[in-house]
PDB file of N, CA and C in Angstrom:
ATOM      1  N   UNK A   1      83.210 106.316  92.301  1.00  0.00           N
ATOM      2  CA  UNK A   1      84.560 106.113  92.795  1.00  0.00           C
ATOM      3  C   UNK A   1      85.344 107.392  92.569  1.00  0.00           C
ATOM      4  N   UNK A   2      86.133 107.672  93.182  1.00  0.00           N
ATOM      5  CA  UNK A   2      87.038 108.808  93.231  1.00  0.00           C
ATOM      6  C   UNK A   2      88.080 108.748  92.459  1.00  0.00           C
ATOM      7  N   UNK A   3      88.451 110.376  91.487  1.00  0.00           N
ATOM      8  CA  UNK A   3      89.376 109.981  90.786  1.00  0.00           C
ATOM      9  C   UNK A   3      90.916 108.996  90.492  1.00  0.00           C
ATOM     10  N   UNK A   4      91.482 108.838  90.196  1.00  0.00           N
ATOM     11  CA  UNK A   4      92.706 108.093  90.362  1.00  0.00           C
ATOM     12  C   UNK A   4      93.625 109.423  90.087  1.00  0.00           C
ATOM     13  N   UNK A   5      94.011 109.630  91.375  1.00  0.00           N
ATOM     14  CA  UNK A   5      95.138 110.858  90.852  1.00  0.00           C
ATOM     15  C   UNK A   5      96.727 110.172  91.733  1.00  0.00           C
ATOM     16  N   UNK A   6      97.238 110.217  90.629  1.00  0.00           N
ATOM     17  CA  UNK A   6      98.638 109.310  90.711  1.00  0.00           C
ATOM     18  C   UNK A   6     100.241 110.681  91.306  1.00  0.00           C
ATOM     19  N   UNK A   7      99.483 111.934  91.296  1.00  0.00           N
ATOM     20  CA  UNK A   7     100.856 112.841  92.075  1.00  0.00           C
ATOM     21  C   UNK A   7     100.996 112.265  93.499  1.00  0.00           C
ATOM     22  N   UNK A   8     100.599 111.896  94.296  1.00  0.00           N
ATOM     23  CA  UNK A   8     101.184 111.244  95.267  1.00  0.00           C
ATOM     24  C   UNK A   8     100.936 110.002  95.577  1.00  0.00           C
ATOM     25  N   UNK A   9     101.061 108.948  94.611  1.00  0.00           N
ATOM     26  CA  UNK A   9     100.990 107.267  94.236  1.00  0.00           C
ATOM     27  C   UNK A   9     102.535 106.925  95.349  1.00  0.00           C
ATOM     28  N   UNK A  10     102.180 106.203  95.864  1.00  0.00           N
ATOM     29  CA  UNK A  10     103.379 105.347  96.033  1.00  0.00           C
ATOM     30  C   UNK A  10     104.026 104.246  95.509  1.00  0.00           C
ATOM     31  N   UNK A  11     104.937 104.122  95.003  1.00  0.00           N
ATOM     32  CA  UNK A  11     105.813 103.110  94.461  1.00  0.00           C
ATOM     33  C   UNK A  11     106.291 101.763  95.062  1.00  0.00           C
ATOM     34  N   UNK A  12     106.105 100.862  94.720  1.00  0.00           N
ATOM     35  CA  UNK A  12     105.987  99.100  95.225  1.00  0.00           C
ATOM     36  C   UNK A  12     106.336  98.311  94.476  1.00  0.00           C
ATOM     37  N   UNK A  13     107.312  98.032  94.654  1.00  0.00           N
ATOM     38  CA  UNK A  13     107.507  96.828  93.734  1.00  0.00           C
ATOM     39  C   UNK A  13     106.766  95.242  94.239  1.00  0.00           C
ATOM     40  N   UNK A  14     106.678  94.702  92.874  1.00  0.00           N
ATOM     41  CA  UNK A  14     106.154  92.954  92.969  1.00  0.00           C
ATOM     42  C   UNK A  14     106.838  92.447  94.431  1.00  0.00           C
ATOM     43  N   UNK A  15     108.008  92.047  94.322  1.00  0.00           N
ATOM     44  CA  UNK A  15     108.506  92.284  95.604  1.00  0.00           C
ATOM     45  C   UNK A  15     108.168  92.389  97.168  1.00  0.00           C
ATOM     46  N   UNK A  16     108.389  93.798  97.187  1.00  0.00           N
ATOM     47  CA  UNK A  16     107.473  94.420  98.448  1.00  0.00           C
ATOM     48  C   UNK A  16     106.253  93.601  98.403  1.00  0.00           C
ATOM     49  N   UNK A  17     105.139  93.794  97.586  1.00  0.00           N
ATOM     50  CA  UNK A  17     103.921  93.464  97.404  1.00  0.00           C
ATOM     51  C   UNK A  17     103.869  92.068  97.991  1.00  0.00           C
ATOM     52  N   UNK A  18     104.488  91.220  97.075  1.00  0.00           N
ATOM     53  CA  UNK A  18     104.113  89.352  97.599  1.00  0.00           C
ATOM     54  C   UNK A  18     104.757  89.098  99.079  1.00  0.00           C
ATOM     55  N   UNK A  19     105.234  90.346  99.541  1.00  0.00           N
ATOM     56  CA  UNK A  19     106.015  89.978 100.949  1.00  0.00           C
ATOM     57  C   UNK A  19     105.389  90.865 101.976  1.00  0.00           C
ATOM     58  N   UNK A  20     104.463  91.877 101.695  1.00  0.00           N
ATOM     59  CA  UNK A  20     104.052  92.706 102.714  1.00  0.00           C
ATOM     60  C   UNK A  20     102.392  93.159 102.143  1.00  0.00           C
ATOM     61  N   UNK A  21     101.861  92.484 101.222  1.00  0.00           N
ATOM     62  CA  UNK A  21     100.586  92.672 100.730  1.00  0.00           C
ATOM     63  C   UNK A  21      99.513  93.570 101.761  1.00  0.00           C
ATOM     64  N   UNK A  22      99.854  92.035 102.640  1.00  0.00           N
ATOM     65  CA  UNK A  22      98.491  93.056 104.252  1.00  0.00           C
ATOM     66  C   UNK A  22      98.520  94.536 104.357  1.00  0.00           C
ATOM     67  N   UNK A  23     100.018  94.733 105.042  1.00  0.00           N
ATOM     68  CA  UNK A  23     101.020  96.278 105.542  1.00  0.00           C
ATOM     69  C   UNK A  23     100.291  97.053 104.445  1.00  0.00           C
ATOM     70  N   UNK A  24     100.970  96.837 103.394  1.00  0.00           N
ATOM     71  CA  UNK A  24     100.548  97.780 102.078  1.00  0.00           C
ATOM     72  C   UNK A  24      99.528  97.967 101.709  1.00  0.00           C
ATOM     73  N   UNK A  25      98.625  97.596 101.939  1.00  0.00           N
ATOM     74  CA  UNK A  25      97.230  97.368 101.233  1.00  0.00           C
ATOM     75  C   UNK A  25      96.461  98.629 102.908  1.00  0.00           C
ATOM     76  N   UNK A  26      96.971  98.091 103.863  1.00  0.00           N
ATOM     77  CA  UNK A  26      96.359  98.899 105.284  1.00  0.00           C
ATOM     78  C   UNK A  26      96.624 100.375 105.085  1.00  0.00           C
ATOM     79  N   UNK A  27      98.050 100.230 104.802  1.00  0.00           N
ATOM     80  CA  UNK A  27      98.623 101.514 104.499  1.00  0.00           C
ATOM     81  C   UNK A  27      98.032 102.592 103.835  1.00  0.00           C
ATOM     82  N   UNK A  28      97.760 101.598 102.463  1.00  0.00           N
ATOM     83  CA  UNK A  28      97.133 102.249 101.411  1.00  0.00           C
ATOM     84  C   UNK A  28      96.018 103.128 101.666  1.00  0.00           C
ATOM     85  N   UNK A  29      94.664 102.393 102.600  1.00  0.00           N
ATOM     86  CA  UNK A  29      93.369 102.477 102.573  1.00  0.00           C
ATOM     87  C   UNK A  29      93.761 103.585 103.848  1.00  0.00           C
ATOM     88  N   UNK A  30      94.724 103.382 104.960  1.00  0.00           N
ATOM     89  CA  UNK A  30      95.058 104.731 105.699  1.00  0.00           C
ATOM     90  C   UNK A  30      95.218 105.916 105.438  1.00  0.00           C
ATOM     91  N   UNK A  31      95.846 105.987 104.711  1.00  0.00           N
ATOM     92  CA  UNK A  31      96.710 107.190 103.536  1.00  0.00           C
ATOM     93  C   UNK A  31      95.634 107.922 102.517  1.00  0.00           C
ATOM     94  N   UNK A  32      94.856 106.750 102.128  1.00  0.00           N
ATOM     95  CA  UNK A  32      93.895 107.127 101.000  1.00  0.00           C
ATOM     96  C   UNK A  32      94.857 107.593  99.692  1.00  0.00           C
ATOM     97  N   UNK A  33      96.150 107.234  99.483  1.00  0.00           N
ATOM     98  CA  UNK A  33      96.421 107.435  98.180  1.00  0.00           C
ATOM     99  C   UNK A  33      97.042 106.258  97.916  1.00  0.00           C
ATOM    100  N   UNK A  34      97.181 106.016  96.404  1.00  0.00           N
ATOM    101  CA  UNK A  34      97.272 105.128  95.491  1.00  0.00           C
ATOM    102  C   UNK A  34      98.521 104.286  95.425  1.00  0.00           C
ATOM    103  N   UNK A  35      98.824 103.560  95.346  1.00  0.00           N
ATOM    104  CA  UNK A  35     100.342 102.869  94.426  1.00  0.00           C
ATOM    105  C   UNK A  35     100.099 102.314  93.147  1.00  0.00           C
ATOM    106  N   UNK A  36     101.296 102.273  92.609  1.00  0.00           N
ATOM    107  CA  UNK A  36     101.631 102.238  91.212  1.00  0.00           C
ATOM    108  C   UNK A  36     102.787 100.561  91.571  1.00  0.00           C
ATOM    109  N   UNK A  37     102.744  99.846  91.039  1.00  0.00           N
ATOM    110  CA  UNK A  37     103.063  98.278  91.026  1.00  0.00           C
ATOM    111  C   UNK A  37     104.423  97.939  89.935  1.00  0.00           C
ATOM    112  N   UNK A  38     105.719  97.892  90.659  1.00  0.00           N
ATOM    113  CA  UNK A  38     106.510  98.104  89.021  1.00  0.00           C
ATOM    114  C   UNK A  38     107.495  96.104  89.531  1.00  0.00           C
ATOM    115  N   UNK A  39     107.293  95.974  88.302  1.00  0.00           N
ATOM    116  CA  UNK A  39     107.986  94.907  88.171  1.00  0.00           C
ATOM    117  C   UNK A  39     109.069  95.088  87.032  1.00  0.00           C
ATOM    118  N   UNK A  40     110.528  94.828  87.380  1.00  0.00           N
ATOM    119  CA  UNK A  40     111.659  95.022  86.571  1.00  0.00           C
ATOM    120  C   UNK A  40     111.810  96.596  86.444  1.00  0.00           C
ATOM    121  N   UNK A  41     111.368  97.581  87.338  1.00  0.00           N
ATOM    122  CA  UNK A  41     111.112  98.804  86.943  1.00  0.00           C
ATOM    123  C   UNK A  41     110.480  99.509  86.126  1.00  0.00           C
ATOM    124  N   UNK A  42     109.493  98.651  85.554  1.00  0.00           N
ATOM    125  CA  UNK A  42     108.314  98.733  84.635  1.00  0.00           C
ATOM    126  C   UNK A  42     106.965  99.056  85.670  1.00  0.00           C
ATOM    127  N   UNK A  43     106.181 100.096  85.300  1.00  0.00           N
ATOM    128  CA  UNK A  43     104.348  99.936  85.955  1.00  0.00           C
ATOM    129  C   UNK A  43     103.666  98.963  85.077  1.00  0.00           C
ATOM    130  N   UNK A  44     103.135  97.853  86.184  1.00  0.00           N
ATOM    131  CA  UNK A  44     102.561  96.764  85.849  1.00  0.00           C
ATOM    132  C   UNK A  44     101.119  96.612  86.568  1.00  0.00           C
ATOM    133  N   UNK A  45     100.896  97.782  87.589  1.00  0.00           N
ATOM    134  CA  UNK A  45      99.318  97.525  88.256  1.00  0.00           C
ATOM    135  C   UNK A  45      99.315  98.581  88.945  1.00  0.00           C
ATOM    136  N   UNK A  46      98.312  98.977  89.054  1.00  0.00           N
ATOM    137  CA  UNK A  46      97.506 100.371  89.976  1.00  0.00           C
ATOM    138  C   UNK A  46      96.967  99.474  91.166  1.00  0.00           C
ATOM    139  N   UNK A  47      97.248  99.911  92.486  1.00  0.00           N
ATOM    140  CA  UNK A  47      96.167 100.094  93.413  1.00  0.00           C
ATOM    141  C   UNK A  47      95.546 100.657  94.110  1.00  0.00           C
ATOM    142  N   UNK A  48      94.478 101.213  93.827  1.00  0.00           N
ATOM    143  CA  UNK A  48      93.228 102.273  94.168  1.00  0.00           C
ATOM    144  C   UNK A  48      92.628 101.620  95.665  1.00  0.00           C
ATOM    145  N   UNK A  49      93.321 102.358  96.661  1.00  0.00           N
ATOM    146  CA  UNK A  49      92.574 102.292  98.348  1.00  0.00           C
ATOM    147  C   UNK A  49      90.642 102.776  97.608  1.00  0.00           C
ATOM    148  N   UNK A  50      90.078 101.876  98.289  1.00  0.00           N
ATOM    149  CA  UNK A  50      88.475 102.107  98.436  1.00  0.00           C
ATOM    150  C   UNK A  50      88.297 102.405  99.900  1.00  0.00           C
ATOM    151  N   UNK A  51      88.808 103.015 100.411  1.00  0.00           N
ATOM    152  CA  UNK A  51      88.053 103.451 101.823  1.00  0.00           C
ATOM    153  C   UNK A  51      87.422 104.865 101.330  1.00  0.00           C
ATOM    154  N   UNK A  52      86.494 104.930 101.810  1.00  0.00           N
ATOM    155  CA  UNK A  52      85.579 106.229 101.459  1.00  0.00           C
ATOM    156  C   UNK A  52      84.559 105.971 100.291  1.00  0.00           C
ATOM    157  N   UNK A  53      85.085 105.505  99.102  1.00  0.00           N
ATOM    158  CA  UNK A  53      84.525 104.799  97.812  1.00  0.00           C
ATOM    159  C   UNK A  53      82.726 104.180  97.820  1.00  0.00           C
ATOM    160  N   UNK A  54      82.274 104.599  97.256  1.00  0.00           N
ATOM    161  CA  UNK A  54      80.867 103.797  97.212  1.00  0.00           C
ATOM    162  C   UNK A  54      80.485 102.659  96.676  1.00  0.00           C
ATOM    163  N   UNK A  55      81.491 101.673  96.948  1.00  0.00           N
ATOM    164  CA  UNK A  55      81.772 100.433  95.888  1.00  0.00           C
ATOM    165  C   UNK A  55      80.301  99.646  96.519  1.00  0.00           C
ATOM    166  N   UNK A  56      79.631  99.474  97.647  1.00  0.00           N
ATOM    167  CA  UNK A  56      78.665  99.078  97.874  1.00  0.00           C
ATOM    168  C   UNK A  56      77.284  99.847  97.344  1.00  0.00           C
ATOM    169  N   UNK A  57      77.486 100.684  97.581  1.00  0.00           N
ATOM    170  CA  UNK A  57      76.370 101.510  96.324  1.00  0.00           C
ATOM    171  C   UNK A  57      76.117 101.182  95.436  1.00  0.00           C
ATOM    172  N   UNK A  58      77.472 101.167  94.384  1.00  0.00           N
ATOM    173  CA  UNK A  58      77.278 100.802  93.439  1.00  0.00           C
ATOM    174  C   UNK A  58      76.899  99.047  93.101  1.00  0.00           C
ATOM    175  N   UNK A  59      77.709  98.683  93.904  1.00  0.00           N
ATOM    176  CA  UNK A  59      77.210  96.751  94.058  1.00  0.00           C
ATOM    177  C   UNK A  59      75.705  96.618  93.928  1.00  0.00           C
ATOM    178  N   UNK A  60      74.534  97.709  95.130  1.00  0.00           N
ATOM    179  CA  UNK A  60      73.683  97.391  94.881  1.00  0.00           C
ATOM    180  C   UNK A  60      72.732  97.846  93.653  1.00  0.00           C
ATOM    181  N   UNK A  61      73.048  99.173  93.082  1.00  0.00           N
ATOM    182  CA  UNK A  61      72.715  99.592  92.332  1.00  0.00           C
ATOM    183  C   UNK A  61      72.902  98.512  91.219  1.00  0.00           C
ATOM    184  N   UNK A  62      73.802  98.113  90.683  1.00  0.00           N
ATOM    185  CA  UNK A  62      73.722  96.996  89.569  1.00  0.00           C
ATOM    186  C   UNK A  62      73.353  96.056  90.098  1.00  0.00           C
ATOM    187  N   UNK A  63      73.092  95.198  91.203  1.00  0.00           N
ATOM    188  CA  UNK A  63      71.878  94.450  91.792  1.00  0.00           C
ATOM    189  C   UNK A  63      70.584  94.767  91.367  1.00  0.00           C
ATOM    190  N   UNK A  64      70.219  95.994  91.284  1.00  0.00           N
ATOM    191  CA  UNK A  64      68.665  96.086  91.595  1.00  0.00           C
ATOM    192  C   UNK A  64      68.703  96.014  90.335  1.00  0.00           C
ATOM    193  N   UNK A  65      69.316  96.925  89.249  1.00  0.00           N
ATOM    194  CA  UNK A  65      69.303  96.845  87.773  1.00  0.00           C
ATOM    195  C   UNK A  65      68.770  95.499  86.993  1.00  0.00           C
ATOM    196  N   UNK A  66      69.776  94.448  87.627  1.00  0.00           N
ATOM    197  CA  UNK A  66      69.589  93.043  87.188  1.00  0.00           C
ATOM    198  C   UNK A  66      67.795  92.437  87.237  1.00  0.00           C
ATOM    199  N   UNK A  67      67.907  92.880  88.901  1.00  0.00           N
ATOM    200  CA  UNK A  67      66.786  92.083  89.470  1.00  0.00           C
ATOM    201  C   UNK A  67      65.570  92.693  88.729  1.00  0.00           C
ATOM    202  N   UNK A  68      65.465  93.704  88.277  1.00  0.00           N
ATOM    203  CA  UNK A  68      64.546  94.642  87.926  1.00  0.00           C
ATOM    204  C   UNK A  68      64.330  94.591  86.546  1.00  0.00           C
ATOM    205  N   UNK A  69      65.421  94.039  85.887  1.00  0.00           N
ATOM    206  CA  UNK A  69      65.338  93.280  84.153  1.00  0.00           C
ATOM    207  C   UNK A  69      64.993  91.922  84.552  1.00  0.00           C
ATOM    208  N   UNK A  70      64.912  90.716  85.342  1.00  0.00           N
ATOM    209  CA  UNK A  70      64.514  90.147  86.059  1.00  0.00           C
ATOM    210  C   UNK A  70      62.907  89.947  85.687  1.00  0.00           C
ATOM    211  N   UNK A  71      62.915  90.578  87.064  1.00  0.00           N
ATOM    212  CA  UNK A  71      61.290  91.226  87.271  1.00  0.00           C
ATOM    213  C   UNK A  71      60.703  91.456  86.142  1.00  0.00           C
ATOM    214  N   UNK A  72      61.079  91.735  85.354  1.00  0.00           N
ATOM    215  CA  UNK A  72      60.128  92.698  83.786  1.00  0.00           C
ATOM    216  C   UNK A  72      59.636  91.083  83.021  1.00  0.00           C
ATOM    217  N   UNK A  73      60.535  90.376  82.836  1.00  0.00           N
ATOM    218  CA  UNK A  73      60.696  88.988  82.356  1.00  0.00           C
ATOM    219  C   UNK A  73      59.290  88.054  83.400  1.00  0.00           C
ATOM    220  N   UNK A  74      60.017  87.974  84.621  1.00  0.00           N
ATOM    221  CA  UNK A  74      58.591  86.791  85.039  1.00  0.00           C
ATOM    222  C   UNK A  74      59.505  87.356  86.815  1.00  0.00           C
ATOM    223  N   UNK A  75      58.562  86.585  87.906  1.00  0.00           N
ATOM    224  CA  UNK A  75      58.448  87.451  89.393  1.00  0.00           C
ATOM    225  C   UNK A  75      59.955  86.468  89.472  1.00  0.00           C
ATOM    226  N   UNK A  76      60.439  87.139  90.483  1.00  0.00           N
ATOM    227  CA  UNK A  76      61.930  87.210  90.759  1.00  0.00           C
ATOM    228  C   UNK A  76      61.550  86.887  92.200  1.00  0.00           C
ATOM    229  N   UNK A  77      62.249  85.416  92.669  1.00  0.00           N
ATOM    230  CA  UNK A  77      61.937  84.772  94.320  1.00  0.00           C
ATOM    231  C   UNK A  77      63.240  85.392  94.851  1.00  0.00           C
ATOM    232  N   UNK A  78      63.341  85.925  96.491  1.00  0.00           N
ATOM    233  CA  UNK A  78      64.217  86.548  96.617  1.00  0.00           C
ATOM    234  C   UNK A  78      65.764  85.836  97.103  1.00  0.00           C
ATOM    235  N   UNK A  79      64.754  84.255  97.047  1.00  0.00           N
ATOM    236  CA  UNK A  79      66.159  82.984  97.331  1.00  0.00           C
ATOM    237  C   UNK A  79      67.302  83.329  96.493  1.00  0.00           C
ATOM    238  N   UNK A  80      66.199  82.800  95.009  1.00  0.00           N
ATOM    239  CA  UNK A  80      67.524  83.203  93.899  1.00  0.00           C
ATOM    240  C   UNK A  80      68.676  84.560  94.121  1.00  0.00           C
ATOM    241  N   UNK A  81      68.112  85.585  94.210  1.00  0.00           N
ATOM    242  CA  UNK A  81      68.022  86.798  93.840  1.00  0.00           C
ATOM    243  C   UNK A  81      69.907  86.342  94.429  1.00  0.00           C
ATOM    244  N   UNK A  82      69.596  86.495  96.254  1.00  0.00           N
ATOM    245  CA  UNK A  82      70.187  85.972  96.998  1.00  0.00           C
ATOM    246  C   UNK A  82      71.768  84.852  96.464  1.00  0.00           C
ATOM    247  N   UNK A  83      71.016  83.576  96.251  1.00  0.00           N
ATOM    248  CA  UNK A  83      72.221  82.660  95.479  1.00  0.00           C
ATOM    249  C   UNK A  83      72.846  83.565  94.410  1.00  0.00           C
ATOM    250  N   UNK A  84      72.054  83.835  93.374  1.00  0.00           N
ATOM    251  CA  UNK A  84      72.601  84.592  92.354  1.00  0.00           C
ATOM    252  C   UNK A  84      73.888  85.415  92.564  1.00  0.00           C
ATOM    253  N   UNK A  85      73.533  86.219  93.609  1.00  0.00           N
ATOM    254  CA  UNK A  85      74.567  87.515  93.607  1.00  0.00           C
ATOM    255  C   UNK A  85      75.625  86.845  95.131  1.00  0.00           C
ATOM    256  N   UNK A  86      75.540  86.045  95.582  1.00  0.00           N
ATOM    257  CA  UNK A  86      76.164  85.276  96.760  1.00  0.00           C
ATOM    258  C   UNK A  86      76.043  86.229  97.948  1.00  0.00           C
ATOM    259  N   UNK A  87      74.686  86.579  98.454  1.00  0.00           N
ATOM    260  CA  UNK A  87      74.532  87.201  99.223  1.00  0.00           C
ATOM    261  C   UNK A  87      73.742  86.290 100.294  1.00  0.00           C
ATOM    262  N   UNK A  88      74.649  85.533 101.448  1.00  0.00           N
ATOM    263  CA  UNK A  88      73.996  85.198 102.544  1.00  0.00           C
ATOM    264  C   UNK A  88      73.448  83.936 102.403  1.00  0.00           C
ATOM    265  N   UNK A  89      73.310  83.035 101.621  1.00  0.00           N
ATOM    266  CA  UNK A  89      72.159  82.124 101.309  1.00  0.00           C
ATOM    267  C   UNK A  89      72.737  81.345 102.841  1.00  0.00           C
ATOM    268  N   UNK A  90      71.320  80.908 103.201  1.00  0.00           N
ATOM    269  CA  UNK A  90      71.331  79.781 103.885  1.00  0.00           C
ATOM    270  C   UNK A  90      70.254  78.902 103.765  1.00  0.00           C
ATOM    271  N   UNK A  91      70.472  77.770 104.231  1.00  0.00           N
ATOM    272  CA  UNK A  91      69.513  76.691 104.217  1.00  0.00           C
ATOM    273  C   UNK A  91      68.739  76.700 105.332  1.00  0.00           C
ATOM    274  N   UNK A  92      67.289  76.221 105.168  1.00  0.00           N
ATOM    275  CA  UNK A  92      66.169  76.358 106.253  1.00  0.00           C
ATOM    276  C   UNK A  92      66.469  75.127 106.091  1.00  0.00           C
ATOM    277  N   UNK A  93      65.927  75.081 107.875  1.00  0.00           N
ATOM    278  CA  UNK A  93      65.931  73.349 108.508  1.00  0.00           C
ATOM    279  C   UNK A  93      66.991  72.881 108.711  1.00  0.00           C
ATOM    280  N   UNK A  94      67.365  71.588 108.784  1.00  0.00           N
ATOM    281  CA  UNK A  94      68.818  71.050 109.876  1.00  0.00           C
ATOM    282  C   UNK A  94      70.114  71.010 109.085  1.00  0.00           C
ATOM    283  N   UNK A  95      69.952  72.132 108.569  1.00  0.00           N
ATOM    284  CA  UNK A  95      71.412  72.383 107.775  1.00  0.00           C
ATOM    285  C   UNK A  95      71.763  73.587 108.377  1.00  0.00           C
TER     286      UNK A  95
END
């Protein structure tokens, strides 16, 4: 993930946020820089745009990690693997 560099963060209050979440959040990931979250004029939350970010990389990378401590233990069916991490499961046959 890319550093968090907060010199050009934008400022949002709770406010803004519970009333324009979508806008802001689009904005955010447009812009590629950060906001800073102030409630009462206090910073109360960071939000870090992931566009560009390797957050799926990394998702699978600690996937395989698991599956692969898993594996070492006894054979790993790839149903589970699947349910486990909530990737896709579906049911065979008239479901």
């Amino acid at each position: 993930m890319p550093d968090i560099s907060l010199g050009n963060a934008r400022v949002v209050t709770m406010r803004e946020l519970a009333n324009s979440a979508s806008q802001i959040v689009r904005e955010l990931n447009e812009s590629n820089r950060p906001a800073v979250v102030t409630k009462h004029g206090k910073f109360v939350a960071l939000i870090q745009p992931l566009a560009g970010a390797q957050v799926e990389a990394i998702s699978l990378t600690n996937l395989a990690v698991s599956v692969a401590e898993d594996a070492a233990e006894d054979a790993v069916d790839s149903t589970e693997v699947r349910r486990r991490f909530g990737l896709n499961v579906r049911k065979r046959g008239g479901n």
